[in-house]
N, C-alpha and C. Protein backbone atom coordinates (compact mmCIF):
# COMPACT_ATOMS: atom_id res chain seq x y z
N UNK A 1 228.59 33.81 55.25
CA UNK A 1 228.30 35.05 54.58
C UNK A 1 227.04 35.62 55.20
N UNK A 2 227.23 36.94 55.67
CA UNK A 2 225.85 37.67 56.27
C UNK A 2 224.75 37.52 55.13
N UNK A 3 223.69 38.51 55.52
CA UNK A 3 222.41 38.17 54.49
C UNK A 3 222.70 39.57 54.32
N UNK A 4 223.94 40.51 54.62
CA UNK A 4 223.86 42.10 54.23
C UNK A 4 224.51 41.97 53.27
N UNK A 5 225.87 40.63 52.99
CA UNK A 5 226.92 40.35 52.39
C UNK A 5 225.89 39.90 50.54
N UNK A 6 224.75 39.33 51.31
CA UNK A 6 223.92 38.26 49.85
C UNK A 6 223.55 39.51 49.40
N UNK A 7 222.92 41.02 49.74
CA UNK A 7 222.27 41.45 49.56
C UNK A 7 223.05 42.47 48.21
N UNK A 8 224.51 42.56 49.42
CA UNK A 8 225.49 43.46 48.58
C UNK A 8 225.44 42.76 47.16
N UNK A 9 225.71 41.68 46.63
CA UNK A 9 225.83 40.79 45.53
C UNK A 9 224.85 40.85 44.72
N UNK A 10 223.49 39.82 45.68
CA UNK A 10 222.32 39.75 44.29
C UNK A 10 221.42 40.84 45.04
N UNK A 11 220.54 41.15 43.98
CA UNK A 11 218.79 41.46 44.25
C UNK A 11 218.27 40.46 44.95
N UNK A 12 217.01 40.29 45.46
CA UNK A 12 216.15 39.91 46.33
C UNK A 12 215.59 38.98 45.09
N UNK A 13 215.94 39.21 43.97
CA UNK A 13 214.94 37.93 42.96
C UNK A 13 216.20 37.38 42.94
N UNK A 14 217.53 37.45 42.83
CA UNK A 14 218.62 36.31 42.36
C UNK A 14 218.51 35.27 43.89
N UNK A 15 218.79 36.08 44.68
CA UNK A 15 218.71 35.55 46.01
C UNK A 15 217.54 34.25 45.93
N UNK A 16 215.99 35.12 45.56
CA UNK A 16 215.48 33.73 45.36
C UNK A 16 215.49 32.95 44.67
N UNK A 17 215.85 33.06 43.78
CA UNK A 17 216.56 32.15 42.46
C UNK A 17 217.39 31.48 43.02
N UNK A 18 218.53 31.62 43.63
CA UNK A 18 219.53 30.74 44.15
C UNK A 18 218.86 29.94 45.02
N UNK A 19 217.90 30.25 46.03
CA UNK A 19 217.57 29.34 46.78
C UNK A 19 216.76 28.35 46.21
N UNK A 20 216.35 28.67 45.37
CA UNK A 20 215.34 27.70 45.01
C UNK A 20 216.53 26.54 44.27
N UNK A 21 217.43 26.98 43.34
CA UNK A 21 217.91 26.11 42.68
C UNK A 21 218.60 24.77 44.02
N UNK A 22 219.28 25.95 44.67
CA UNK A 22 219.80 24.96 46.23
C UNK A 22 218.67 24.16 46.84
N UNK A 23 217.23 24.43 46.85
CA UNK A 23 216.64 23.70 47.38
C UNK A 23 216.39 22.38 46.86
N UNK A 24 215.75 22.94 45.15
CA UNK A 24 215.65 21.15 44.28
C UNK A 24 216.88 20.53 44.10
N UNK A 25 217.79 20.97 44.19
CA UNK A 25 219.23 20.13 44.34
C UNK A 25 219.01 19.21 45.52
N UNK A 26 218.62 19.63 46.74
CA UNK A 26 218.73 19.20 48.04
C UNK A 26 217.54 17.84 47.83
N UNK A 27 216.58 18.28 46.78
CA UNK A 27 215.42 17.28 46.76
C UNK A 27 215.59 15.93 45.34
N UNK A 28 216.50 16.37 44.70
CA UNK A 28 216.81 15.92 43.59
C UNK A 28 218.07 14.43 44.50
N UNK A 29 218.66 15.17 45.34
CA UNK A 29 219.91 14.51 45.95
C UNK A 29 219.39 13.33 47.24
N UNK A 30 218.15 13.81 47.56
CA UNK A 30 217.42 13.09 48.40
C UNK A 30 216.82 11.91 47.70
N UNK A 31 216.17 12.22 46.26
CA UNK A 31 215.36 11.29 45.94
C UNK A 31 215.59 10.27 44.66
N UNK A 32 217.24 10.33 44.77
CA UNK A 32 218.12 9.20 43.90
C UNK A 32 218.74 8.58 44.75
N UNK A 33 219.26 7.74 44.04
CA UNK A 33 220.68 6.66 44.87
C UNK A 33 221.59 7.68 44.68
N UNK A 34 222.68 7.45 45.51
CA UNK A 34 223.88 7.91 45.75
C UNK A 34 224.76 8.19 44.04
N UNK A 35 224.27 6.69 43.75
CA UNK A 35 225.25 6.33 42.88
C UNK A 35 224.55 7.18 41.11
N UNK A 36 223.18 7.52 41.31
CA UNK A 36 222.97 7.96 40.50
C UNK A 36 223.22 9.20 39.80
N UNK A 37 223.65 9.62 38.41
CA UNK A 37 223.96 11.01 37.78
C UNK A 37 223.53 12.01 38.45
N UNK A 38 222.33 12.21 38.43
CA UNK A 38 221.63 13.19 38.91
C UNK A 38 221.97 13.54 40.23
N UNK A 39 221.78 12.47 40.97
CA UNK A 39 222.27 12.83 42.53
C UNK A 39 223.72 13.23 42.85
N UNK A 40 224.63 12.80 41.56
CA UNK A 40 225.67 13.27 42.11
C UNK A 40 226.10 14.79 41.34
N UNK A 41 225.59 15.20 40.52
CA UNK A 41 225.22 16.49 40.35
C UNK A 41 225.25 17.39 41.41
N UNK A 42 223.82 16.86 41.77
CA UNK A 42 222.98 17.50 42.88
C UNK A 42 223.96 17.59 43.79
N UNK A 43 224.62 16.64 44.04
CA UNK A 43 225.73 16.90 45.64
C UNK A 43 226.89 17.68 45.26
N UNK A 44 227.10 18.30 44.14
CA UNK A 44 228.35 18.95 43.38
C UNK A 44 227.86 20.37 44.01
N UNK A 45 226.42 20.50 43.33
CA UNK A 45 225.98 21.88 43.26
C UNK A 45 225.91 22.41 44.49
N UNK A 46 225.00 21.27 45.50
CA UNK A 46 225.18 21.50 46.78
C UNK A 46 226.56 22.20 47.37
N UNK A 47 227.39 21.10 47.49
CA UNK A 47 228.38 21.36 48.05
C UNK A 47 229.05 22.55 47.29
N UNK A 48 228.67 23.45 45.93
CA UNK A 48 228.96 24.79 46.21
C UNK A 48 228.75 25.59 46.11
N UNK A 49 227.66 26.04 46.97
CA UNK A 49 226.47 26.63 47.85
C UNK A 49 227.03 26.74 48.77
N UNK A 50 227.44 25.37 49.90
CA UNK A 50 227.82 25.00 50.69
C UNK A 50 228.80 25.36 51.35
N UNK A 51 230.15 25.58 49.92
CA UNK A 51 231.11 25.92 50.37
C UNK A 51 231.57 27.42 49.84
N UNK A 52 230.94 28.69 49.86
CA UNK A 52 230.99 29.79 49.21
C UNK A 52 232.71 29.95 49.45
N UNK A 53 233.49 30.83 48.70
CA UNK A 53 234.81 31.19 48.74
C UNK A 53 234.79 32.59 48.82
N UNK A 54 235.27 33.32 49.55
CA UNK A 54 235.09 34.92 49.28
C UNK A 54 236.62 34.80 49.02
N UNK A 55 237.13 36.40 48.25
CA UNK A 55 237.90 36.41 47.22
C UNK A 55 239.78 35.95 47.97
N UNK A 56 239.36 36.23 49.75
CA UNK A 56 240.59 35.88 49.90
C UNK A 56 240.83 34.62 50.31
N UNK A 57 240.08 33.57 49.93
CA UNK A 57 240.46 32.62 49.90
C UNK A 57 239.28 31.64 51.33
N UNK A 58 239.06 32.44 52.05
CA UNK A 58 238.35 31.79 53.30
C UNK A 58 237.12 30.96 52.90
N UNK A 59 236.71 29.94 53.30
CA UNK A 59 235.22 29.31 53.27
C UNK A 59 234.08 29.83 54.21
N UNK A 60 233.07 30.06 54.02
CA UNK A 60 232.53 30.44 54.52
C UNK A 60 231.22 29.57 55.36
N UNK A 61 230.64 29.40 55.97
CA UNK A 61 230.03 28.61 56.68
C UNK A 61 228.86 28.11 56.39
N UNK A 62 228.00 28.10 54.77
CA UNK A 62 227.13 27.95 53.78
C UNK A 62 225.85 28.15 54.39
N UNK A 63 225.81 29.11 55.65
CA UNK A 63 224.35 28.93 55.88
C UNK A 63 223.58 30.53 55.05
N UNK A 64 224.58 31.24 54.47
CA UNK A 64 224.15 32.60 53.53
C UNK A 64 223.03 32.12 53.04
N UNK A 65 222.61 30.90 52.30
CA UNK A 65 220.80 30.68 51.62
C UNK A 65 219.80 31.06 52.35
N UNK A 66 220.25 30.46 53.49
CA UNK A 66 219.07 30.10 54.33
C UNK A 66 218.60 30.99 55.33
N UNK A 67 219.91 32.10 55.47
CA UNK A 67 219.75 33.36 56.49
C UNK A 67 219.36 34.08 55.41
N UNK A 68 219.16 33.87 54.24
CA UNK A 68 218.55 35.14 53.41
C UNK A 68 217.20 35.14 53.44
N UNK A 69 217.22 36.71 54.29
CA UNK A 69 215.69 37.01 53.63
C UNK A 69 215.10 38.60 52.96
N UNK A 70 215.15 38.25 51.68
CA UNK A 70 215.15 39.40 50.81
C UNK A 70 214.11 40.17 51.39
N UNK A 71 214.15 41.34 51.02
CA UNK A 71 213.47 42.98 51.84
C UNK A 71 212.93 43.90 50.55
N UNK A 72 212.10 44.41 50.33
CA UNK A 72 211.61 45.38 49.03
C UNK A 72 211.20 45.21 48.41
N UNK A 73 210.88 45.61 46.68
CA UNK A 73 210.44 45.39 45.85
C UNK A 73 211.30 44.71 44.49
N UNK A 74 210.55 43.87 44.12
CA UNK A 74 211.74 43.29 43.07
C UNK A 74 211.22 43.27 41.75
């Protein structure tokens, strides 16, 4: 997903909102066992972030977080 595609969707505050939640997921998933609740949460949420769906069905290549970079006033 482009970052024109994130932009069309959220504001520049959801955008950072999402990233942030994707990020402590990423740190939450790092700093349990595998086997633990939390971490496997964390790898749920991840993985869908990860795996965005646009409406016709395609996956998209989950790097939309990370190419976002919000522009203006929020």
């Amino acid at each position: 997903m482009t970052t024109q595609v994130v932009h069309g969707v959220f504001g520049p505050k959801q955008v950072r909102q999402l990233k942030e939640v994707y990020e402590r997921a990423r740190v939450v998933e790092a700093n349990y066992p595998e086997s633990h609740i939390a971490s496997k949460a964390a790898k749920r949420l991840i993985e869908a972030f990860e795996a965005v769906i646009q409406a016709d069905g395609t996956v998209l290549d989950g790097q939309w977080l990370s190419e976002a970079n919000p522009q203006g006033n929020a």
